[in-house]
Protein backbone atom coordinates (compact mmCIF):
# COMPACT_ATOMS: atom_id res chain seq x y z
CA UNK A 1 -99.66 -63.75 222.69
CA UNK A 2 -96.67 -64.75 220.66
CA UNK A 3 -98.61 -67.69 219.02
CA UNK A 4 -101.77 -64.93 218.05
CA UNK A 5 -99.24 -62.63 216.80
CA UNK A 6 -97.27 -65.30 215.00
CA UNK A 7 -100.51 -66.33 213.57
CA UNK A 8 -101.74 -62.94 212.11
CA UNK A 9 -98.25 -62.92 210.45
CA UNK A 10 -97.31 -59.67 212.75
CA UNK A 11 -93.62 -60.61 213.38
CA UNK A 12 -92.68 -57.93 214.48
CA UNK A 13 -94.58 -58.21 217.45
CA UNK A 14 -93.68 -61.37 218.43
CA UNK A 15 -89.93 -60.28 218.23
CA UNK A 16 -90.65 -57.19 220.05
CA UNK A 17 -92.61 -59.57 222.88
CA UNK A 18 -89.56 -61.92 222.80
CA UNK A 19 -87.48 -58.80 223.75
CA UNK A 20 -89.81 -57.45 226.09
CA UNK A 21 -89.30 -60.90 227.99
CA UNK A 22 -85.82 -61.24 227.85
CA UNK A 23 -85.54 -57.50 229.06
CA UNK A 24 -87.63 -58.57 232.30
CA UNK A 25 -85.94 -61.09 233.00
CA UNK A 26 -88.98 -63.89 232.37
CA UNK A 27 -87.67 -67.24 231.94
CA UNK A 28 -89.27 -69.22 228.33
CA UNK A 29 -90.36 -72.54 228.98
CA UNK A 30 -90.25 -75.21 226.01
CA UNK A 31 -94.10 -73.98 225.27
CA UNK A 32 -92.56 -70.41 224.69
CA UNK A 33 -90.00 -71.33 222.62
CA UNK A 34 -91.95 -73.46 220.63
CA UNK A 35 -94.61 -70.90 220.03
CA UNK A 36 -91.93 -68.40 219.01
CA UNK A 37 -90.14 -71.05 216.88
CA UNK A 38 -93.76 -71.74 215.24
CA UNK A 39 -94.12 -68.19 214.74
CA UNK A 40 -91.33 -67.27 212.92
CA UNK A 41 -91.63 -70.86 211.00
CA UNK A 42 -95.49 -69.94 209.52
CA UNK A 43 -93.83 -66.27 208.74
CA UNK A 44 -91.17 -67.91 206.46
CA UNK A 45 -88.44 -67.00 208.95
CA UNK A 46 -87.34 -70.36 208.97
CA UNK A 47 -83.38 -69.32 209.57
CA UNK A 48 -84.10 -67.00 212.73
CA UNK A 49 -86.42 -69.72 214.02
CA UNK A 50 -83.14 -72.06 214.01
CA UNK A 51 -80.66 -69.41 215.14
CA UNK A 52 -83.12 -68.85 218.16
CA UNK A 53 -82.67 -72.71 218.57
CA UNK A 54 -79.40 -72.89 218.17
CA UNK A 55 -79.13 -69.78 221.17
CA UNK A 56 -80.99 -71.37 223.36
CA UNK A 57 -78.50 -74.37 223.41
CA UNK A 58 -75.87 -71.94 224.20
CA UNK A 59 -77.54 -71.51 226.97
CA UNK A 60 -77.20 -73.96 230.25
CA UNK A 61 -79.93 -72.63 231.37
CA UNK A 62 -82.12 -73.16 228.40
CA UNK A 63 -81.25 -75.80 226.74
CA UNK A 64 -83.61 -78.36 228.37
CA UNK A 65 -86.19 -76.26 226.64
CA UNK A 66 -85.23 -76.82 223.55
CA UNK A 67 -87.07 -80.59 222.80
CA UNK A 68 -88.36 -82.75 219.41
CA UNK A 69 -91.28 -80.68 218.57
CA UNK A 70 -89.05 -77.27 218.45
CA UNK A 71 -86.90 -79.18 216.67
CA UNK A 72 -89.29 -80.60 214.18
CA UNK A 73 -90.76 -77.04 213.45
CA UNK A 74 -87.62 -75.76 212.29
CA UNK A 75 -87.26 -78.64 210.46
CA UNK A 76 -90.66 -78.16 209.25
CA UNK A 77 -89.14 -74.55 208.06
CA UNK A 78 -86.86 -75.76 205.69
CA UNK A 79 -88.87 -78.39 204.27
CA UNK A 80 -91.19 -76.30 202.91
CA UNK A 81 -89.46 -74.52 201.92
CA UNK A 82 -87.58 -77.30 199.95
CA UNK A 83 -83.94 -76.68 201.47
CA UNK A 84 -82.96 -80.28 201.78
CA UNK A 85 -79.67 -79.44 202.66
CA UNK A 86 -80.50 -77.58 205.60
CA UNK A 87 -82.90 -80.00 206.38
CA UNK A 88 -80.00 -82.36 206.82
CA UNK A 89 -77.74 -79.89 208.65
CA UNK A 90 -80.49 -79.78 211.05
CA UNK A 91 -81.32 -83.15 211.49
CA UNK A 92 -76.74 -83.99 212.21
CA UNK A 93 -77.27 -80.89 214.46
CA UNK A 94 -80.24 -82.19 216.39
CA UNK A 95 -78.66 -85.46 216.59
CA UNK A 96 -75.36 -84.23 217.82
CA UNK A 97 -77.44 -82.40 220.70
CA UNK A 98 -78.86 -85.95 221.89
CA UNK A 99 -82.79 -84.29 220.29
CA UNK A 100 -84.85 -87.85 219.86
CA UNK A 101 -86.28 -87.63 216.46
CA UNK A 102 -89.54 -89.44 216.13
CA UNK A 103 -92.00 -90.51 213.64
CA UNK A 104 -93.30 -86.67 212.66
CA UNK A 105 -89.76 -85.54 212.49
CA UNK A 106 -88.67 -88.50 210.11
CA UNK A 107 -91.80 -87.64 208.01
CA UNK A 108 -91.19 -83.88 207.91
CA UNK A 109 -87.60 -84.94 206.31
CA UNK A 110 -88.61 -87.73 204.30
CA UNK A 111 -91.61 -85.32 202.69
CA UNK A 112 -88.42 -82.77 201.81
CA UNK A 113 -86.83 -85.62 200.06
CA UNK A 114 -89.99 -86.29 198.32
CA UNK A 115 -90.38 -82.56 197.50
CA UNK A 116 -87.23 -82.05 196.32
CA UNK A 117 -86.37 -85.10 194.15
CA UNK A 118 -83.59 -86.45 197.04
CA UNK A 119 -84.99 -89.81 197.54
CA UNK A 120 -81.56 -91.30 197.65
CA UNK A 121 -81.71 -89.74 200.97
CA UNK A 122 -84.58 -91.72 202.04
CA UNK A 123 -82.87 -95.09 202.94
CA UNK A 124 -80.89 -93.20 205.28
CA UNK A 125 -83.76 -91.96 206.96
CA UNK A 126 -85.12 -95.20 207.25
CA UNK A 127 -82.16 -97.03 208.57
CA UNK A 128 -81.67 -94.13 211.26
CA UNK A 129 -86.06 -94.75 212.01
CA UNK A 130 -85.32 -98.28 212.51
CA UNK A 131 -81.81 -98.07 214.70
CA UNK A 132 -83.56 -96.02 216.88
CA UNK A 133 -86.61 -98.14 217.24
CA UNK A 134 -89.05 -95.31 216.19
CA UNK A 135 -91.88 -96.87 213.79
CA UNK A 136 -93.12 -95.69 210.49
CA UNK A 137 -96.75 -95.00 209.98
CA UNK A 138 -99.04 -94.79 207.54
CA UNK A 139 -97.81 -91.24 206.12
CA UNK A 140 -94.10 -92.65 206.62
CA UNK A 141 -94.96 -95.19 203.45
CA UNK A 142 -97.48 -92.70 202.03
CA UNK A 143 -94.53 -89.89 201.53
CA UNK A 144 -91.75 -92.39 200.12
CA UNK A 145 -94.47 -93.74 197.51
CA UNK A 146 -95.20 -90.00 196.64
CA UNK A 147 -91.43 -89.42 196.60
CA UNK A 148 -90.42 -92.37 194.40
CA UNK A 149 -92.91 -91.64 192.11
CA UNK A 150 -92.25 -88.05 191.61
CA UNK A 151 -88.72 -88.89 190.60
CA UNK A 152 -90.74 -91.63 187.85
CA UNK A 153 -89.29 -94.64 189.96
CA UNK A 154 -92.68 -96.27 190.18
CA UNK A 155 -91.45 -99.64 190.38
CA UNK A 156 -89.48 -98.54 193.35
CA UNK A 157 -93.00 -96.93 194.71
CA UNK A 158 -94.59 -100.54 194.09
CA UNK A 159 -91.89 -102.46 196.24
CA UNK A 160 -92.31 -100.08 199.08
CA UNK A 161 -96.14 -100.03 198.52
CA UNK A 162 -95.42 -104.30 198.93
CA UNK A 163 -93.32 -104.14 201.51
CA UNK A 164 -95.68 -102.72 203.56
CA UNK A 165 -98.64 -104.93 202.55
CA UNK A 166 -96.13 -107.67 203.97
CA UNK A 167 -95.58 -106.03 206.98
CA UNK A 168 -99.30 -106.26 207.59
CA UNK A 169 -99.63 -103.22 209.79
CA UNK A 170 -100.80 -100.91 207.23
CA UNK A 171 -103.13 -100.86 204.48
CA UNK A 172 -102.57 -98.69 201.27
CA UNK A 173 -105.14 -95.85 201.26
CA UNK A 174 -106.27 -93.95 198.17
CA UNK A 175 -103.47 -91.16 199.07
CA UNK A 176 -101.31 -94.17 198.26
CA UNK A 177 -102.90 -95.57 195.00
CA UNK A 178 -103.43 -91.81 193.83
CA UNK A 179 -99.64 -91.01 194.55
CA UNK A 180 -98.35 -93.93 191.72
CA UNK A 181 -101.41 -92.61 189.67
């Protein structure tokens, strides 16, 4: 019901369903939370999504609800709407809670960078992917060509674009070759 609601952009419902919950004493699982975090993510509510978050790991009993995907939604949130800072604050909080970040959640950030002209950011990212042995895919190279080229640093877009083609796991698609376009 929270994930309709959420949908049909009645928030109000959802928080009054979240209350109703808590007053009965029903325990969320990580699918509740994460439709609730979703909710309040698609309803640009992307700060109560992460206070919820950041509640829940208050709570001992909670906490092992809280996973990657909730993570990545409020994450998500922000990027969106282009707050790369709290992007960032985010991603050092998730961190700090021992939250695995994988490729989706490195995207999500990398597209904010892209998004909002902080590409500088980006090798950061990538150095973080790589120490903890989670892969970049095809959207991974796809965003940092966009982003590169968006700041005009197409000849930076063209080394990552050949980096890749040496790496021989991934072929440039036409998102690629349109993005330096």
């Amino acid at each position: 019901m929270i994930k309709a609601y959420g949908q049909a952009g009645d928030v109000k419902r959802v928080q009054e369903l979240w209350e109703e919950m808590q007053e009965r004493g029903v325990k969320p699982t990580s699918i509740t939370l994460g439709c609730l975090t979703e909710a309040l993510v698609v309803n640009n509510q992307a700060d109560e999504a992460w206070e919820l978050v950041r509640l829940q790991m208050e709570n001992v009993e909670r906490r092992g609800c809280i996973n990657t995907v909730i993570y990545s939604t409020v994450l998500k949130g922000f990027a969106v709407t282009k707050r790369v800072d709290k992007v960032f604050t985010v991603y050092q909080e998730m961190r700090g809670q021992g939250i695995p970040c994988n490729t989706i959640t490195y995207n999500t950030m990398l597209d904010a960078c892209a998004k909002c002209c902080a590409m500088g950011r980006a090798s950061q990212l990538l150095e973080d992917m790589a120490a903890t042995c989670v892969e970049p895919d095809i959207i991974t190279y796809s965003t940092i060509v966009k982003g590169y080229c968006v700041e005009g640093d197409v000849d930076r877009a063209f080394h990552v674009l050949a980096e890749m083609k040496k790496d021989g796991k991934f072929e440039p698609d036409e998102i690629m070759y349109n993005s330096i376009l």
